[in-house]
C-alpha atoms as a PDB file:
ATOM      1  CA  UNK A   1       0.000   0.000   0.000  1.00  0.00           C
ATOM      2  CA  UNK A   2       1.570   3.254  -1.026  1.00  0.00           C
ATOM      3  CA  UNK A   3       1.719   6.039   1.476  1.00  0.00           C
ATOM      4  CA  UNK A   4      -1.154   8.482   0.259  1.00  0.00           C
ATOM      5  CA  UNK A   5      -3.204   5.140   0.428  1.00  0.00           C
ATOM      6  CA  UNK A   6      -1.636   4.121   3.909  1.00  0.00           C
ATOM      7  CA  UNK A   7      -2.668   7.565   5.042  1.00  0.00           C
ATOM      8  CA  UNK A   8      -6.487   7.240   3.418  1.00  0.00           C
ATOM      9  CA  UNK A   9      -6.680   3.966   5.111  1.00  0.00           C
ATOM     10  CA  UNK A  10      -5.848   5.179   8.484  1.00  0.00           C
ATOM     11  CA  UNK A  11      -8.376   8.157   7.855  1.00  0.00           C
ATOM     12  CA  UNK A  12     -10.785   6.056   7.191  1.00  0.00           C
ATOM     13  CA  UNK A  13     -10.440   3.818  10.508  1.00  0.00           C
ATOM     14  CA  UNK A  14      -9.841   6.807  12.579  1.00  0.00           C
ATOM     15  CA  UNK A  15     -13.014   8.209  11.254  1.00  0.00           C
ATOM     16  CA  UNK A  16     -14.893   5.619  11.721  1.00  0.00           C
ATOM     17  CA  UNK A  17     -14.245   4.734  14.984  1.00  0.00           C
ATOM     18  CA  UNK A  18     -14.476   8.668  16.029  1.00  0.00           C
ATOM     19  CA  UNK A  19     -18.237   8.231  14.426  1.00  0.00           C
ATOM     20  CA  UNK A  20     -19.014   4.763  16.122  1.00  0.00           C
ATOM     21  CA  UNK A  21     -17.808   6.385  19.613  1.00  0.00           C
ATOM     22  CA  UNK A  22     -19.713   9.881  19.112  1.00  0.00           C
ATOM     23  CA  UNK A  23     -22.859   7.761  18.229  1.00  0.00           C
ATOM     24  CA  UNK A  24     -22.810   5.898  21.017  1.00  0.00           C
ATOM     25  CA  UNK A  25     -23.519   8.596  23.719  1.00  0.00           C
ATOM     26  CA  UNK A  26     -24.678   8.265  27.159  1.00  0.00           C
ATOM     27  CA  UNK A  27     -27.996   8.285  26.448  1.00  0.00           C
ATOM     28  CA  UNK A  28     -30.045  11.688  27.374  1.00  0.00           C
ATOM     29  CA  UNK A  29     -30.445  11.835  31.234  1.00  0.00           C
ATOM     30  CA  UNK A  30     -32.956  13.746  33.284  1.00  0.00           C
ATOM     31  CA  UNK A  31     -31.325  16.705  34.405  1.00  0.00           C
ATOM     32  CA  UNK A  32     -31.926  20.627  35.617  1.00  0.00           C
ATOM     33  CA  UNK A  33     -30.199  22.770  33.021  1.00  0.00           C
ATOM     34  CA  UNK A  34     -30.384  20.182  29.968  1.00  0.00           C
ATOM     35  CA  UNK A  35     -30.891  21.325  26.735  1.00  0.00           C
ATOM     36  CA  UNK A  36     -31.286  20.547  22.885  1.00  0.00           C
ATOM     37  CA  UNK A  37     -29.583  22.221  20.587  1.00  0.00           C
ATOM     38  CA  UNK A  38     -28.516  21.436  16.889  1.00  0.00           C
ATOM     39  CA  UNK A  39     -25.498  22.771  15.281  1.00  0.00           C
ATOM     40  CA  UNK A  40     -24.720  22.802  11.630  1.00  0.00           C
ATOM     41  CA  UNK A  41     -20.537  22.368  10.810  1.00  0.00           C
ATOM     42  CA  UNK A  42     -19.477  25.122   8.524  1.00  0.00           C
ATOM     43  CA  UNK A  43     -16.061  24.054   8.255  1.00  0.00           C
ATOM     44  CA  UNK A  44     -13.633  21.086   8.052  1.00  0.00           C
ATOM     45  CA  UNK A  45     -10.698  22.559   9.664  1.00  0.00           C
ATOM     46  CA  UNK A  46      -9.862  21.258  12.921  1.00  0.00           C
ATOM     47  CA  UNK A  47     -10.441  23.638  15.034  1.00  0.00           C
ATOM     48  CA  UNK A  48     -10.971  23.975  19.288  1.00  0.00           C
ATOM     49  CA  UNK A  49     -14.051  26.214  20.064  1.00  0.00           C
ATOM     50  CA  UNK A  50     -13.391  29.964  21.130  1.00  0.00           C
ATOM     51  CA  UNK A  51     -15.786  29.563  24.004  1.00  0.00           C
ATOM     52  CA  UNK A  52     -16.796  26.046  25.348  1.00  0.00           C
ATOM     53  CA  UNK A  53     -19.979  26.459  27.455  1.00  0.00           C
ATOM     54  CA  UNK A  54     -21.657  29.490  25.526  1.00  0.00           C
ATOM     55  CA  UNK A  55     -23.463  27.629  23.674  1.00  0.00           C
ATOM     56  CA  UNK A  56     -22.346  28.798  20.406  1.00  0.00           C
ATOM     57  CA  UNK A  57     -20.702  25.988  18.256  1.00  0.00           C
ATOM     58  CA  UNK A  58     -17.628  29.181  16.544  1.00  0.00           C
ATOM     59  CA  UNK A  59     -13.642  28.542  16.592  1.00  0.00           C
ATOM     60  CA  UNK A  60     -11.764  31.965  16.725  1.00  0.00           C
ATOM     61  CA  UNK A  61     -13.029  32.753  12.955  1.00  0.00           C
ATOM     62  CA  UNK A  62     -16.230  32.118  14.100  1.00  0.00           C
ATOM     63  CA  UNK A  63     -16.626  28.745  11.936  1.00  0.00           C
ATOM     64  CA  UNK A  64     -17.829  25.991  13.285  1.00  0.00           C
ATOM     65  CA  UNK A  65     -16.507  22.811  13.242  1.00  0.00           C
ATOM     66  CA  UNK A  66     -16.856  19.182  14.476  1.00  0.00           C
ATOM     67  CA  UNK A  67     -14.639  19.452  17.423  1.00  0.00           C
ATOM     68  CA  UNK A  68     -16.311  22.913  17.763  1.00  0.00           C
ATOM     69  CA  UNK A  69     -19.307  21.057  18.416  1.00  0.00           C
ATOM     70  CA  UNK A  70     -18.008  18.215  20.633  1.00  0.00           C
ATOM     71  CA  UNK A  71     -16.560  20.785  22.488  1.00  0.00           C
ATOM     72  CA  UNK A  72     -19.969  22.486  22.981  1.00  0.00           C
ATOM     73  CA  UNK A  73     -21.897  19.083  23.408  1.00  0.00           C
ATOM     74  CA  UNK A  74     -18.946  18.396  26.325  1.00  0.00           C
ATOM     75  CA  UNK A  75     -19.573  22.089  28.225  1.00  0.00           C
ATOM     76  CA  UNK A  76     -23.168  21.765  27.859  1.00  0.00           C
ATOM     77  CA  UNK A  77     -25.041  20.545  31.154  1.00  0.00           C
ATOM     78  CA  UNK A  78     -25.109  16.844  32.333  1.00  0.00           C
ATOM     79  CA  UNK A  79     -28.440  15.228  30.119  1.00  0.00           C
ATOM     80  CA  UNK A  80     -28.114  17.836  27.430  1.00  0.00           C
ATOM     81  CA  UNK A  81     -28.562  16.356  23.685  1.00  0.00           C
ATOM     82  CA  UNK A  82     -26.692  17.948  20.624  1.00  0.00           C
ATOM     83  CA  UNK A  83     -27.304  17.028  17.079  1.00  0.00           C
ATOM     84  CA  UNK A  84     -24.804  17.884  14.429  1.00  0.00           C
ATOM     85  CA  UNK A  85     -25.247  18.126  10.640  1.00  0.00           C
ATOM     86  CA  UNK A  86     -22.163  17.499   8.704  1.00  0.00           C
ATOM     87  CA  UNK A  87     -21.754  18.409   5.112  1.00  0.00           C
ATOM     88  CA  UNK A  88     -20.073  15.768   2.747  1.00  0.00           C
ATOM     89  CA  UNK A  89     -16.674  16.516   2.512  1.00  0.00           C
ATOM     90  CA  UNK A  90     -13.143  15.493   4.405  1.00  0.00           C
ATOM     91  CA  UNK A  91     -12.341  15.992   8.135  1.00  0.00           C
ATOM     92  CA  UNK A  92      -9.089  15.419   9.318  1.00  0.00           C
ATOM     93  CA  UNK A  93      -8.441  15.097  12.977  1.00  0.00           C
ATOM     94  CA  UNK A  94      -5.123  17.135  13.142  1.00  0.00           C
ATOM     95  CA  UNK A  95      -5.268  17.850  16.916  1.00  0.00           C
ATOM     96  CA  UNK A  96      -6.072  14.403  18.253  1.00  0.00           C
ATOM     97  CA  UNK A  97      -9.203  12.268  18.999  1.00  0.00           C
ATOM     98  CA  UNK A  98     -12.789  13.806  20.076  1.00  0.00           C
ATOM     99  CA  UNK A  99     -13.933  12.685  22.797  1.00  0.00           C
ATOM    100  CA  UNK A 100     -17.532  12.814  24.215  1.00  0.00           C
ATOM    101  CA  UNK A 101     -17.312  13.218  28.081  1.00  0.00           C
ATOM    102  CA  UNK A 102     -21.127  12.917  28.815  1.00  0.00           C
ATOM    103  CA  UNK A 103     -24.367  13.716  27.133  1.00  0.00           C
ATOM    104  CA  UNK A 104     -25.146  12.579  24.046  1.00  0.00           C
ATOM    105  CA  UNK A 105     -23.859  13.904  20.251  1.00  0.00           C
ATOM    106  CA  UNK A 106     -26.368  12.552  17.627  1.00  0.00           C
ATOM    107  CA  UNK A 107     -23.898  13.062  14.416  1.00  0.00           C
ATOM    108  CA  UNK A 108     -26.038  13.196  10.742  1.00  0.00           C
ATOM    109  CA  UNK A 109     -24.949  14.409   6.889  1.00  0.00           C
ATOM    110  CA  UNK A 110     -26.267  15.996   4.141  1.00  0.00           C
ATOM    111  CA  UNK A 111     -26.380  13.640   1.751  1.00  0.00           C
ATOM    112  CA  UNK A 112     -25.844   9.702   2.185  1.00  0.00           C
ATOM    113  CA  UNK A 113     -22.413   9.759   0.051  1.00  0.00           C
ATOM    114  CA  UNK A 114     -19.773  10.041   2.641  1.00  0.00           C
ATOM    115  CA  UNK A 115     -16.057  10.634   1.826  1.00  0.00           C
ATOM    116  CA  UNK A 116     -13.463  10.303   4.140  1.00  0.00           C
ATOM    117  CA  UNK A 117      -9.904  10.782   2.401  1.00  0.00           C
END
């Protein structure tokens, strides 16, 4: 396997798996201070969020992206349920794995072709 392939191939695992482990969630608990909200990603740079916990899914151009909105769905109150729309395109984890602390991060597209690398 060449390296451009190698490096697809590992994209493509490390994608995955990020996907299977933000689906998974914890399941929405019963909590004072949960909420619902819904981002849309806007970007696929790799970004942190400017302000984790204000509820507004921006980096520091004011884009948001997917850890942008893990970030949000991790500040967001114990029970809370985010639901993020990602466009088709390529997302490359350049600042290490998401992870989803609590609450639950429903992740859907915008179409059903998905490309990875």
């Amino acid at each position: 396997m060449g390296t451009r392939a190698g490096a697809c191939a590992r994209r493509v695992a490390v994608g995955m798996l990020v996907v299977a482990l933000l689906g998974l969630g914890r399941g929405p608990l019963t909590r004072a201070g949960a909420a619902s909200r819904t981002f849309v990603v806007t970007s696929a740079a790799d970004t942190h969020d400017a302000q984790p916990g204000d509820g507004q899914c921006a980096d520091a151009a004011g884009q948001c992206t997917l850890r942008s909105a893990t970030e949000e769905a991790n500040a967001a109150p114990v029970g809370s349920v985010t639901a993020v729309t990602l466009p088709t395109g390529v997302y490359t984890l350049t600042l290490g794995a998401l992870t989803l602390l609590t609450n639950t991060l429903t992740i859907s597209t915008t179409t059903s072709v998905h490309r990875v690398c």
